[in-house]
Protein backbone atom coordinates (compact mmCIF):
# COMPACT_ATOMS: atom_id res chain seq x y z
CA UNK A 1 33.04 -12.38 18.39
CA UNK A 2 29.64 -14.06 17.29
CA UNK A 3 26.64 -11.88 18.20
CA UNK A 4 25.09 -12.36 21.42
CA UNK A 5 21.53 -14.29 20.37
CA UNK A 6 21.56 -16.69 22.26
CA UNK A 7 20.69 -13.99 25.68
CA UNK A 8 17.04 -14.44 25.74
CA UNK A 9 16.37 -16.59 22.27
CA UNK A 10 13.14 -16.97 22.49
CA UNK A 11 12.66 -12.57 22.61
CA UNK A 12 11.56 -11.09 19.71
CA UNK A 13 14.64 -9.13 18.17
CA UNK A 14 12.14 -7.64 14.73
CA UNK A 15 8.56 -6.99 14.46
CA UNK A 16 6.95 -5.79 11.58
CA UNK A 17 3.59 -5.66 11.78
CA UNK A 18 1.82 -8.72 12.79
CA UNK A 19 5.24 -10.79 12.29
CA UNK A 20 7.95 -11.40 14.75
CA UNK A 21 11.58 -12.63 14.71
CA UNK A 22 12.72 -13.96 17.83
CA UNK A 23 16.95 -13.83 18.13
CA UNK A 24 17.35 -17.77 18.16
CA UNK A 25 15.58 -17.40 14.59
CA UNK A 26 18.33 -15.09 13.40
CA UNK A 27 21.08 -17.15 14.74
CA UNK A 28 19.41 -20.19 13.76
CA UNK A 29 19.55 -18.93 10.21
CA UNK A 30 23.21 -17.80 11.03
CA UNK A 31 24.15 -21.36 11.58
CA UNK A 32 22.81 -22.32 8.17
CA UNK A 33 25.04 -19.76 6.61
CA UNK A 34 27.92 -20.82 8.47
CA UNK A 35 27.41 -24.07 7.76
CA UNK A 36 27.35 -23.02 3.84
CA UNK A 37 29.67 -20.70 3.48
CA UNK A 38 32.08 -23.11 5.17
CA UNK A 39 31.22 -26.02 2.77
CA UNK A 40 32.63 -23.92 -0.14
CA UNK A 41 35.30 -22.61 1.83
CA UNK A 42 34.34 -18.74 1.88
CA UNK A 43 36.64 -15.94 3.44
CA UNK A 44 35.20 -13.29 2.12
CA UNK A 45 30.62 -12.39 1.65
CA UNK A 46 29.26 -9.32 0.37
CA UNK A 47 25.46 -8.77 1.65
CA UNK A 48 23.03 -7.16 -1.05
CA UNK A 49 19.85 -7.33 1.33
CA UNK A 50 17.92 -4.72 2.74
CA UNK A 51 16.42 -6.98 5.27
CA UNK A 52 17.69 -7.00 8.83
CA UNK A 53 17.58 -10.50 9.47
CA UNK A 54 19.90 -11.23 6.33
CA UNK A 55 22.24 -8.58 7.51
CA UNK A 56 22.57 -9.70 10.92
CA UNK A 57 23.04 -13.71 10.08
CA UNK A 58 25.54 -12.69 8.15
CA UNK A 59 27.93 -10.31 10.13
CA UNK A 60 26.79 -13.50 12.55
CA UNK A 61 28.42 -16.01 10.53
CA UNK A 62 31.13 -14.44 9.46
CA UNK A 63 32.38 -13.58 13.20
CA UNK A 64 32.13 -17.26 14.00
CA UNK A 65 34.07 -18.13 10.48
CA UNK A 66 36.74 -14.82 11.11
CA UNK A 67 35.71 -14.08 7.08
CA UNK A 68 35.58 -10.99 5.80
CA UNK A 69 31.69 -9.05 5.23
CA UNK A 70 30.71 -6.44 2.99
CA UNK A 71 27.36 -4.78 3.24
CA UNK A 72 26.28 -3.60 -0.11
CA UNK A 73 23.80 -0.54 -0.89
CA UNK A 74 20.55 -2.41 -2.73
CA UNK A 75 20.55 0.13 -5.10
CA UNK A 76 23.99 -0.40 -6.79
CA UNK A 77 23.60 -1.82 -9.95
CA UNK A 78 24.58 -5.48 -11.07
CA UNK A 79 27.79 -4.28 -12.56
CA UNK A 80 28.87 -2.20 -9.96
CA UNK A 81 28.53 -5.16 -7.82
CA UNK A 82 30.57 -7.34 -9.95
CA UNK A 83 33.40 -4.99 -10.03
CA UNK A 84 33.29 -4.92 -6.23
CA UNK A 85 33.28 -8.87 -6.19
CA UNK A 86 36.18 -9.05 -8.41
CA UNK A 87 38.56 -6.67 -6.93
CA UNK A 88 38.28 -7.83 -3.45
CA UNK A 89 37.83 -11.78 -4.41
CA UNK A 90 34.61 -12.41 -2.56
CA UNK A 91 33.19 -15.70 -2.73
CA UNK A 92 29.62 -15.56 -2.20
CA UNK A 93 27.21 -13.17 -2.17
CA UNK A 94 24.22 -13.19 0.36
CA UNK A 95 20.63 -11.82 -0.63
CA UNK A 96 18.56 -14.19 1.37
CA UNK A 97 19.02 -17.04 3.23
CA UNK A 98 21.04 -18.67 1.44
CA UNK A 99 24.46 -17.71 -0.07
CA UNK A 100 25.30 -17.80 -4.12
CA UNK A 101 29.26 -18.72 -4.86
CA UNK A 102 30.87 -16.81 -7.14
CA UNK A 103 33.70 -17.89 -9.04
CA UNK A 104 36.46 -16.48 -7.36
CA UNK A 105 38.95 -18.94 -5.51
CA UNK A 106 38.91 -18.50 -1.16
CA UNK A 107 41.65 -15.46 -0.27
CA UNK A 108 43.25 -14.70 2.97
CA UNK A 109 40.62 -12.76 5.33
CA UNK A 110 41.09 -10.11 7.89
CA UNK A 111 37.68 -10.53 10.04
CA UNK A 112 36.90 -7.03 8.61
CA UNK A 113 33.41 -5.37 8.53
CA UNK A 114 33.52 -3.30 4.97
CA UNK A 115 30.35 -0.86 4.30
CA UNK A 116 29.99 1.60 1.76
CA UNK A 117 29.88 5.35 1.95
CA UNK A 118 27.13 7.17 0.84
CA UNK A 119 26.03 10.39 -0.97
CA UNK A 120 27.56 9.49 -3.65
CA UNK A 121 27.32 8.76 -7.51
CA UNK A 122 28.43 5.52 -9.33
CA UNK A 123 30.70 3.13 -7.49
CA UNK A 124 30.87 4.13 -3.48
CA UNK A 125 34.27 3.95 -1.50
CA UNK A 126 34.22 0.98 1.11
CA UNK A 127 35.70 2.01 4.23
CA UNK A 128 36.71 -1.11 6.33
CA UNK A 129 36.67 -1.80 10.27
CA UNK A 130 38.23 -4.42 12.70
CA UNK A 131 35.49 -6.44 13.08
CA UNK A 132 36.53 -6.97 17.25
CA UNK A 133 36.59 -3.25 17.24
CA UNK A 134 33.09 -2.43 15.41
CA UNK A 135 31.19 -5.09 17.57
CA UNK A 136 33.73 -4.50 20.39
CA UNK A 137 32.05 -0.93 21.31
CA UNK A 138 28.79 -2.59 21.66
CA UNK A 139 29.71 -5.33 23.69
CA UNK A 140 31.80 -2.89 26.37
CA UNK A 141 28.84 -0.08 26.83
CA UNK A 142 27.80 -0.49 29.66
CA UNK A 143 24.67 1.13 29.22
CA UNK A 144 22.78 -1.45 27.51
CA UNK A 145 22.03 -4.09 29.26
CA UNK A 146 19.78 -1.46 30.91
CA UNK A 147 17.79 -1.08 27.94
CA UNK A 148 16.64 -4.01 27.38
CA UNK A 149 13.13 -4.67 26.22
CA UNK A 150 13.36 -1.11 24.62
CA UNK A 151 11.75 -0.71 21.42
CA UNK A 152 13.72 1.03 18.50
CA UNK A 153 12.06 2.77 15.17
CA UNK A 154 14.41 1.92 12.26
CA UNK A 155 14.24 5.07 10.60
CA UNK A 156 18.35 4.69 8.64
CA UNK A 157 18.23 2.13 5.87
CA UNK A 158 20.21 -0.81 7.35
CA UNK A 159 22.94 -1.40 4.74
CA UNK A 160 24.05 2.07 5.80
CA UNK A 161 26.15 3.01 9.05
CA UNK A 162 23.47 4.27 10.71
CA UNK A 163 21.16 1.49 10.15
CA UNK A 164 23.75 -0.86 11.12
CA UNK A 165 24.30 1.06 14.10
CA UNK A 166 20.69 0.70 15.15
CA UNK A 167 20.43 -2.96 14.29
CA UNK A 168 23.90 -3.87 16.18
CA UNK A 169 22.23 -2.10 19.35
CA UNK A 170 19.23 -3.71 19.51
CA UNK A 171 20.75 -7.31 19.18
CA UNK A 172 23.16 -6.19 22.01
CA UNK A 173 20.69 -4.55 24.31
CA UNK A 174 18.76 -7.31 23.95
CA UNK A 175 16.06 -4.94 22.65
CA UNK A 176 13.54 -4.94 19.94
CA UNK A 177 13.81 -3.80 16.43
CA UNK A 178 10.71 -1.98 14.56
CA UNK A 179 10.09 -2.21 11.18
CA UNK A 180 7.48 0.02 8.82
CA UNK A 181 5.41 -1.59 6.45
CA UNK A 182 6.00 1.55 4.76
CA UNK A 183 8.95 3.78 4.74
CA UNK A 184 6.46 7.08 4.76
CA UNK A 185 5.80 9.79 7.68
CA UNK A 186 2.82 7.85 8.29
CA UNK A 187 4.46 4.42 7.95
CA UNK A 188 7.41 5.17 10.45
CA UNK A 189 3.95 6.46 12.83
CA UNK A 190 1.56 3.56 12.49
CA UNK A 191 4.51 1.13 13.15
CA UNK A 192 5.60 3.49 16.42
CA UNK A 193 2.18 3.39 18.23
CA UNK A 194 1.51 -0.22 16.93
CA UNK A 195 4.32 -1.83 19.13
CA UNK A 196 4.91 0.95 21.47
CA UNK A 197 8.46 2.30 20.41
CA UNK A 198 10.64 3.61 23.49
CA UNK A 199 13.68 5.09 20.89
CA UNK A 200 13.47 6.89 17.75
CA UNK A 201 16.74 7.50 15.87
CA UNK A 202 16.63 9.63 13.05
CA UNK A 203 17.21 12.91 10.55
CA UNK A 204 16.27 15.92 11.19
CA UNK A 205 14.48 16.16 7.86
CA UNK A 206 13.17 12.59 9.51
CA UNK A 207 12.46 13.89 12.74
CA UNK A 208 10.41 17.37 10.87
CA UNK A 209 8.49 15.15 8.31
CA UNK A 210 7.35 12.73 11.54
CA UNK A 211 6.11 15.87 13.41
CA UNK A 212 3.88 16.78 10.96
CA UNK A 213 1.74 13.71 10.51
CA UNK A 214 2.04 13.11 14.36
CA UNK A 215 -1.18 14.10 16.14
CA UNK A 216 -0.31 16.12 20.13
CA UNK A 217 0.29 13.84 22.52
CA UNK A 218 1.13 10.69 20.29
CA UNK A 219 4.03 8.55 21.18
CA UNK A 220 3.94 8.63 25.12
CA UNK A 221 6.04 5.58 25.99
CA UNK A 222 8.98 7.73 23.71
CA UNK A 223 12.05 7.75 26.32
CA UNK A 224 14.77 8.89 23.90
CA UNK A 225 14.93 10.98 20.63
CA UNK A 226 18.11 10.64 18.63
CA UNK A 227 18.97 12.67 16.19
CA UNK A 228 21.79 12.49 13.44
CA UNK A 229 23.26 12.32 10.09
CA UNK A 230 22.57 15.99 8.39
CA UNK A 231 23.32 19.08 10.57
CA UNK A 232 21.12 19.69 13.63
CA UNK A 233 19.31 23.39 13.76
CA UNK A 234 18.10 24.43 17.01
CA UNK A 235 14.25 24.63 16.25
CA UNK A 236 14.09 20.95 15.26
CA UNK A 237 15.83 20.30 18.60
CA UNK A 238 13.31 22.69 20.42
CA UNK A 239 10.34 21.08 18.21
CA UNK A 240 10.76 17.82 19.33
CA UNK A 241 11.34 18.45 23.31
CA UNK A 242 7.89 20.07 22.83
CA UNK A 243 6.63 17.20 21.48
CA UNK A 244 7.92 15.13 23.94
CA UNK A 245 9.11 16.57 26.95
CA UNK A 246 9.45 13.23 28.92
CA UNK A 247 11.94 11.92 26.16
CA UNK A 248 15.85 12.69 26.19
CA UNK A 249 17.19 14.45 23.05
CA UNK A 250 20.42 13.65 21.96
CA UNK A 251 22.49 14.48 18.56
CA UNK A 252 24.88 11.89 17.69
CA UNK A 253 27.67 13.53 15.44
CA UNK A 254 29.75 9.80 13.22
CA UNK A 255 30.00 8.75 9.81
CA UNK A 256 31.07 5.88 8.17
CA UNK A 257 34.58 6.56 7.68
CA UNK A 258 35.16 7.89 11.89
CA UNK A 259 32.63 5.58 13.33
CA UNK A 260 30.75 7.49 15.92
CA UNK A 261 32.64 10.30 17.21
CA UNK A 262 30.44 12.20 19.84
CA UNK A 263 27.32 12.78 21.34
CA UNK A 264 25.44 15.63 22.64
CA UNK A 265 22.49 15.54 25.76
CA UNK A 266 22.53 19.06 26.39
CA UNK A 267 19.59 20.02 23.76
CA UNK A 268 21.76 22.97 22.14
CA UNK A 269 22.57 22.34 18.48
CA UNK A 270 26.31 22.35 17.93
CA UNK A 271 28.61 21.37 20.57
CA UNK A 272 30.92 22.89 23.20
CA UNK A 273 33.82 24.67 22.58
CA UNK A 274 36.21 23.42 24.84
CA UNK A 275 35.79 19.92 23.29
CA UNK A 276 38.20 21.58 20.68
CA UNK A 277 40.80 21.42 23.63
CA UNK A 278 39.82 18.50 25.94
CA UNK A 279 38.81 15.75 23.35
CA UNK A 280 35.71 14.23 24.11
CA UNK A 281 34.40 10.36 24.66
CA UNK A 282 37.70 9.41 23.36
CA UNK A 283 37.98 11.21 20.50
CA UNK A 284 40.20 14.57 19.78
CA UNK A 285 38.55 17.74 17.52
CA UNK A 286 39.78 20.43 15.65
CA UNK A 287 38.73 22.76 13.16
CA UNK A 288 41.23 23.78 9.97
CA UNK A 289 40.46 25.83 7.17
CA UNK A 290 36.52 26.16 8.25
CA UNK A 291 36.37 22.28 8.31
CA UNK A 292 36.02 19.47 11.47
CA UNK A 293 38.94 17.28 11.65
CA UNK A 294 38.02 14.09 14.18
CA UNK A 295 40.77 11.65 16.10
CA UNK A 296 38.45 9.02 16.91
CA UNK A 297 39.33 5.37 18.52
CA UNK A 298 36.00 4.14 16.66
CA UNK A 299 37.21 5.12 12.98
CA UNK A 300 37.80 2.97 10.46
CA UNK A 301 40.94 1.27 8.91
CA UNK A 302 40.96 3.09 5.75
CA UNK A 303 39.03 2.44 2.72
CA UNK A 304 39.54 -0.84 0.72
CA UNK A 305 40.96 -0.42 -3.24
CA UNK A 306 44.50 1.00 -3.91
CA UNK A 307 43.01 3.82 -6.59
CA UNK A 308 41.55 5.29 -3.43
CA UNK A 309 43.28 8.15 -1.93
CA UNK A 310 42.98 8.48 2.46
CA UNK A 311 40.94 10.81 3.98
CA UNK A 312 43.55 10.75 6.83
CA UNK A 313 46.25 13.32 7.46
CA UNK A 314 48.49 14.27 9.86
CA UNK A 315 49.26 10.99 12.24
CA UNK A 316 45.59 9.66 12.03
CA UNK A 317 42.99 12.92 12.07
CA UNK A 318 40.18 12.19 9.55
CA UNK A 319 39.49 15.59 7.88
CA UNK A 320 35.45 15.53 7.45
CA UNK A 321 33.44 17.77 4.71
CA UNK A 322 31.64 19.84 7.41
CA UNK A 323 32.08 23.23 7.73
CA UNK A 324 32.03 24.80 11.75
CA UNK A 325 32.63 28.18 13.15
CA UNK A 326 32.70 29.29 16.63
CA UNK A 327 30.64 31.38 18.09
CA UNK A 328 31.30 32.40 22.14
CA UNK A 329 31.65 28.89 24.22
CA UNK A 330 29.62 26.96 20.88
CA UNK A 331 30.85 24.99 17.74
CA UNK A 332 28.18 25.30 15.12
CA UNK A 333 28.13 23.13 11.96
CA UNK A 334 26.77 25.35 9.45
CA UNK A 335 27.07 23.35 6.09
CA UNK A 336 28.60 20.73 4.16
CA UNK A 337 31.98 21.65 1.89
CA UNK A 338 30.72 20.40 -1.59
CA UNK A 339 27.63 22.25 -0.75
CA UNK A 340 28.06 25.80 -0.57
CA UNK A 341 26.46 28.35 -3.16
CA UNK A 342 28.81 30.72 -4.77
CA UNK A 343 26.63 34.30 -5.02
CA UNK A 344 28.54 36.63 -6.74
CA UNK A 345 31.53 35.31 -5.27
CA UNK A 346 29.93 35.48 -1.77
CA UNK A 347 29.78 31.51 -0.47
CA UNK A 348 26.49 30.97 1.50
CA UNK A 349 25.66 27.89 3.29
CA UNK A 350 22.25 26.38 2.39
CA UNK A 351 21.99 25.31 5.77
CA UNK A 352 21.99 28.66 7.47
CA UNK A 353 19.56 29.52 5.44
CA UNK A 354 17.28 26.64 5.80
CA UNK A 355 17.75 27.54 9.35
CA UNK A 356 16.50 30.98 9.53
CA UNK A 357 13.18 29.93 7.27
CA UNK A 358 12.45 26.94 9.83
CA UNK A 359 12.63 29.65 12.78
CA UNK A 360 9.56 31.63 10.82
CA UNK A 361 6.49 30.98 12.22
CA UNK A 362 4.44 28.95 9.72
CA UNK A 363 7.41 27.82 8.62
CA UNK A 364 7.52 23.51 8.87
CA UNK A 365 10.20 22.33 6.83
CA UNK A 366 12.64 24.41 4.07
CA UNK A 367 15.07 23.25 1.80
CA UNK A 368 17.77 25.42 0.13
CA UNK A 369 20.23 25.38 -2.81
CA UNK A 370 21.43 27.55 -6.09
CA UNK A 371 20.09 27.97 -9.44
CA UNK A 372 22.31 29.44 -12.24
CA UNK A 373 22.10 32.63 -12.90
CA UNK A 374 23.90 34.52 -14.95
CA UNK A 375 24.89 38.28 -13.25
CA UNK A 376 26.13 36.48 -10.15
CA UNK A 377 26.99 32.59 -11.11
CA UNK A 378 24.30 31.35 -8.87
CA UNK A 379 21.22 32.59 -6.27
CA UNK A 380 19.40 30.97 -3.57
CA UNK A 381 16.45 29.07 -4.54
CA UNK A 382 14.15 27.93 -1.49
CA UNK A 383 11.27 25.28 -1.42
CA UNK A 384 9.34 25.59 2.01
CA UNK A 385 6.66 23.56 3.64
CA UNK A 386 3.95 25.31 5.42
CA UNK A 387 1.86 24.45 8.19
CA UNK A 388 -1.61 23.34 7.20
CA UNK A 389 -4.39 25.77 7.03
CA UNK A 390 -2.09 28.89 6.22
CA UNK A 391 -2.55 31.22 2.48
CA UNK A 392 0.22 30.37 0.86
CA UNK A 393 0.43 34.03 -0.90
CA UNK A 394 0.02 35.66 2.22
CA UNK A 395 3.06 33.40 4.01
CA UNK A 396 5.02 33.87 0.77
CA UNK A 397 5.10 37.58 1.16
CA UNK A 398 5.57 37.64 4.86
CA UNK A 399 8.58 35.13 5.14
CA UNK A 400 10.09 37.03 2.05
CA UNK A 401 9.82 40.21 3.92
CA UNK A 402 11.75 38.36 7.25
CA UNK A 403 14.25 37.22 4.74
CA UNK A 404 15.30 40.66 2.99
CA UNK A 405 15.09 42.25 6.47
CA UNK A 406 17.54 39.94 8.69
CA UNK A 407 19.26 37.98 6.16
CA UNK A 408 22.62 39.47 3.92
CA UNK A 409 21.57 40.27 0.36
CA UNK A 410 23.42 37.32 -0.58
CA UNK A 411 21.49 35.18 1.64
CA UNK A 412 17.64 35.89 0.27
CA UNK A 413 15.99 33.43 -1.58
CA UNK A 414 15.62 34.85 -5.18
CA UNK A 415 12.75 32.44 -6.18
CA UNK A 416 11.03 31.12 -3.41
CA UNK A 417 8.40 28.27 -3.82
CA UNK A 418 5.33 26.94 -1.69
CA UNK A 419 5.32 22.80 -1.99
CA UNK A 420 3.87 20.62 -0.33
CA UNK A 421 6.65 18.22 0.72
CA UNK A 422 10.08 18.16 0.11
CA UNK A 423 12.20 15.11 -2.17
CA UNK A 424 14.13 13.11 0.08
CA UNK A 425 16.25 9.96 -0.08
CA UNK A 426 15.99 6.78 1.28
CA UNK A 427 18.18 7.61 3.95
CA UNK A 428 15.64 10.29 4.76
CA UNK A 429 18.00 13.00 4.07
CA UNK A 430 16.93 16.01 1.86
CA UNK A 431 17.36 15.16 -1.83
CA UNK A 432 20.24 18.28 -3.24
């Protein structure tokens, strides 16, 4: 199932700046890889490129050669990458144009799409996907051929799902991919209003860093606002409608292992609870032991590597990390499994509490997690951003007073710091 460039070639598919890639340059570079990778007999390429255009030739050329593609994190080291190479017998390895051989002999391939997982430390898991099923949900939506022409931010790096997600739609839209010169608030801005951008995909830690370099009343051709990959809090929802109230708002909940499970138009944070019962765009929910357990038609194979165990129980439900509850007729993610803060014995979810300190006036972007201590084990440790112009003194004693008088004892922030910005990851997720 080659990519469809040749719809419109002569359309720009990447700007960056100044420069433009039209979609017959992509697939003309495609066909050079083909033609390459062919030549030396290659079932199997690993991509270690940032770039979009190497990433999409690629997954290109290997559709039209039914080989097997890996897309590799740039920041894995050499050795990590040679242990990857070896134990799934890849032949060549892509990080520009052209493709470098390795010595491995040509294996059987399964026309797989492999990308690693992230948030993690050394060597990633690679979860694996059907490459006619990955591309297959693109080609069948039959929402976007409408968009094309539209103009998407790439705000995800592209070697991860989300990035991948945002490149694979643009190609199939037939829309337009923007690039930053610079992956900073101010960057992802210049490179919005330069070339117009109709769709922004992003974090929420994104979408709050993006708000505060954005001058009222910036962005006007914005149609849709996408949000995704961290839990969604209601005031960053609210935030943004403000900002642009003739946008949609939509939180996408998928990861790289379940493919993308669900989305959500409503502008509430959470989702609905009868999804729990009714399934929704294909896929089944439920919630065990605190956690989200997903069903979805889009999920992967399984991950590649026999010393990996599955993340799959019970006749195909993918238990996830993210802690839920229920609360009336709403599901609410409140916090990630491996990231919970043991107080005393008491667990409290960082993200709760980064919620309550973004709904303080003042307030424009928080960041929670423990310190040791040692009467209780651990206590909350907040960094917060404030708006510009406020005493920092003054807002430190005020939002400490909201904190001891609404929040459980558990809960307050025992040191509590002013900063100016918080550390965040490439991915533009908050740094732990």
């Amino acid at each position: 199932m080659p990519l469809p460039l040749d719809v419109e070639p002569d359309a720009p598919l990447l700007l960056r700046g100044a420069q433009s890639t039209t979609r017959a340059d992509v697939q003309g570079r495609a066909t050079q890889l083909e033609s390459c990778l062919s030549l030396r007999g290659v079932t199997r390429l690993l991509v270690k490129s940032d770039q979009p255009v190497h990433i999409l030739s690629a997954i290109d050329a290997a559709t039209r050669l039914g080989a097997d593609v890996w897309i590799a994190h740039t920041d894995l080291s050499s050795h990590v990458i040679d242990d990857i190479v070896r134990e799934h017998r890849i032949g060549a390895i892509v990080s520009s144009d052209d493709a470098t051989a390795t010595d491995i002999a040509p294996t059987t391939a399964s026309s797989q799409i492999c990308l690693m997982t992230s948030g993690t430390t050394g060597r990633p898991k690679v979860a694996a996907h059907a490459q006619e099923h990955f591309l297959g949900r693109f080609a069948s939506q039959p929402s976007l051929p409408a968009l094309s022409g539209s103009r998407w931010l790439l705000t995800y790096q592209p070697t991860t799902f989300a990035g991948l997600q945002m490149l694979l739609t643009s190609v199939y839209a037939t829309g337009i991919l923007v690039l930053p010169d610079e992956r900073t608030p101010q960057g992802f801005l210049n490179a919005a209003q330069l070339h117009g951008v109709t769709h922004i995909s992003g974090t929420p830690t994104f979408w709050r860093s993006l708000l505060m370099v954005m001058p009222p009343g910036s962005l006007r051709d914005l149609q849709q606002a996408t949000l995704g990959g961290e839990a969604i809090d209601q005031v960053t929802l609210d935030r943004i409608r403000l900002a642009f109230p003739r946008a949609r708002t939509t939180h996408i909940y998928a990861s790289t292992e379940a493919g993308v499970v669900f989305a959500v138009n409503d502008g509430q944070a959470g989702f609905p609870a009868h999804w729990l019962t009714d399934g929704v765009q294909g896929s089944q929910l439920r919630i065990r032991d605190g956690l989200l357990e997903v069903r979805s038609p889009r999920k992967m194979t399984g991950y590649l590597g026999q010393a990996v165990s599955t993340p799959f129980v019970d006749d195909g439900w993918l238990r996830t990390a993210d802690r839920v509850a229920v609360e009336g007729d709403r599901v609410h993610f409140v916090g990630r499994l491996d990231s919970v803060i043991n107080v005393g014995g008491a667990k409290v979810d960082p993200f709760s509490v980064e919620a309550f300190l973004l709904s303080l006036q003042g307030v424009t972007e928080a960041r929670v997690a423990g310190v040791r201590n040692q009467l209780t084990g651990f206590v909350v440790a907040a960094d917060v951003v404030l708006a510009p112009g406020l005493d920092p003194d003054a807002a430190r004693q005020r939002i400490l007073a909201a904190c001891y008088q609404r929040l459980p004892g558990t809960h307050v922030p025992r040191v509590l710091r002013i900063v100016d910005a918080v550390p965040v990851l490439d991915s533009w997720k908050k740094a732990v």
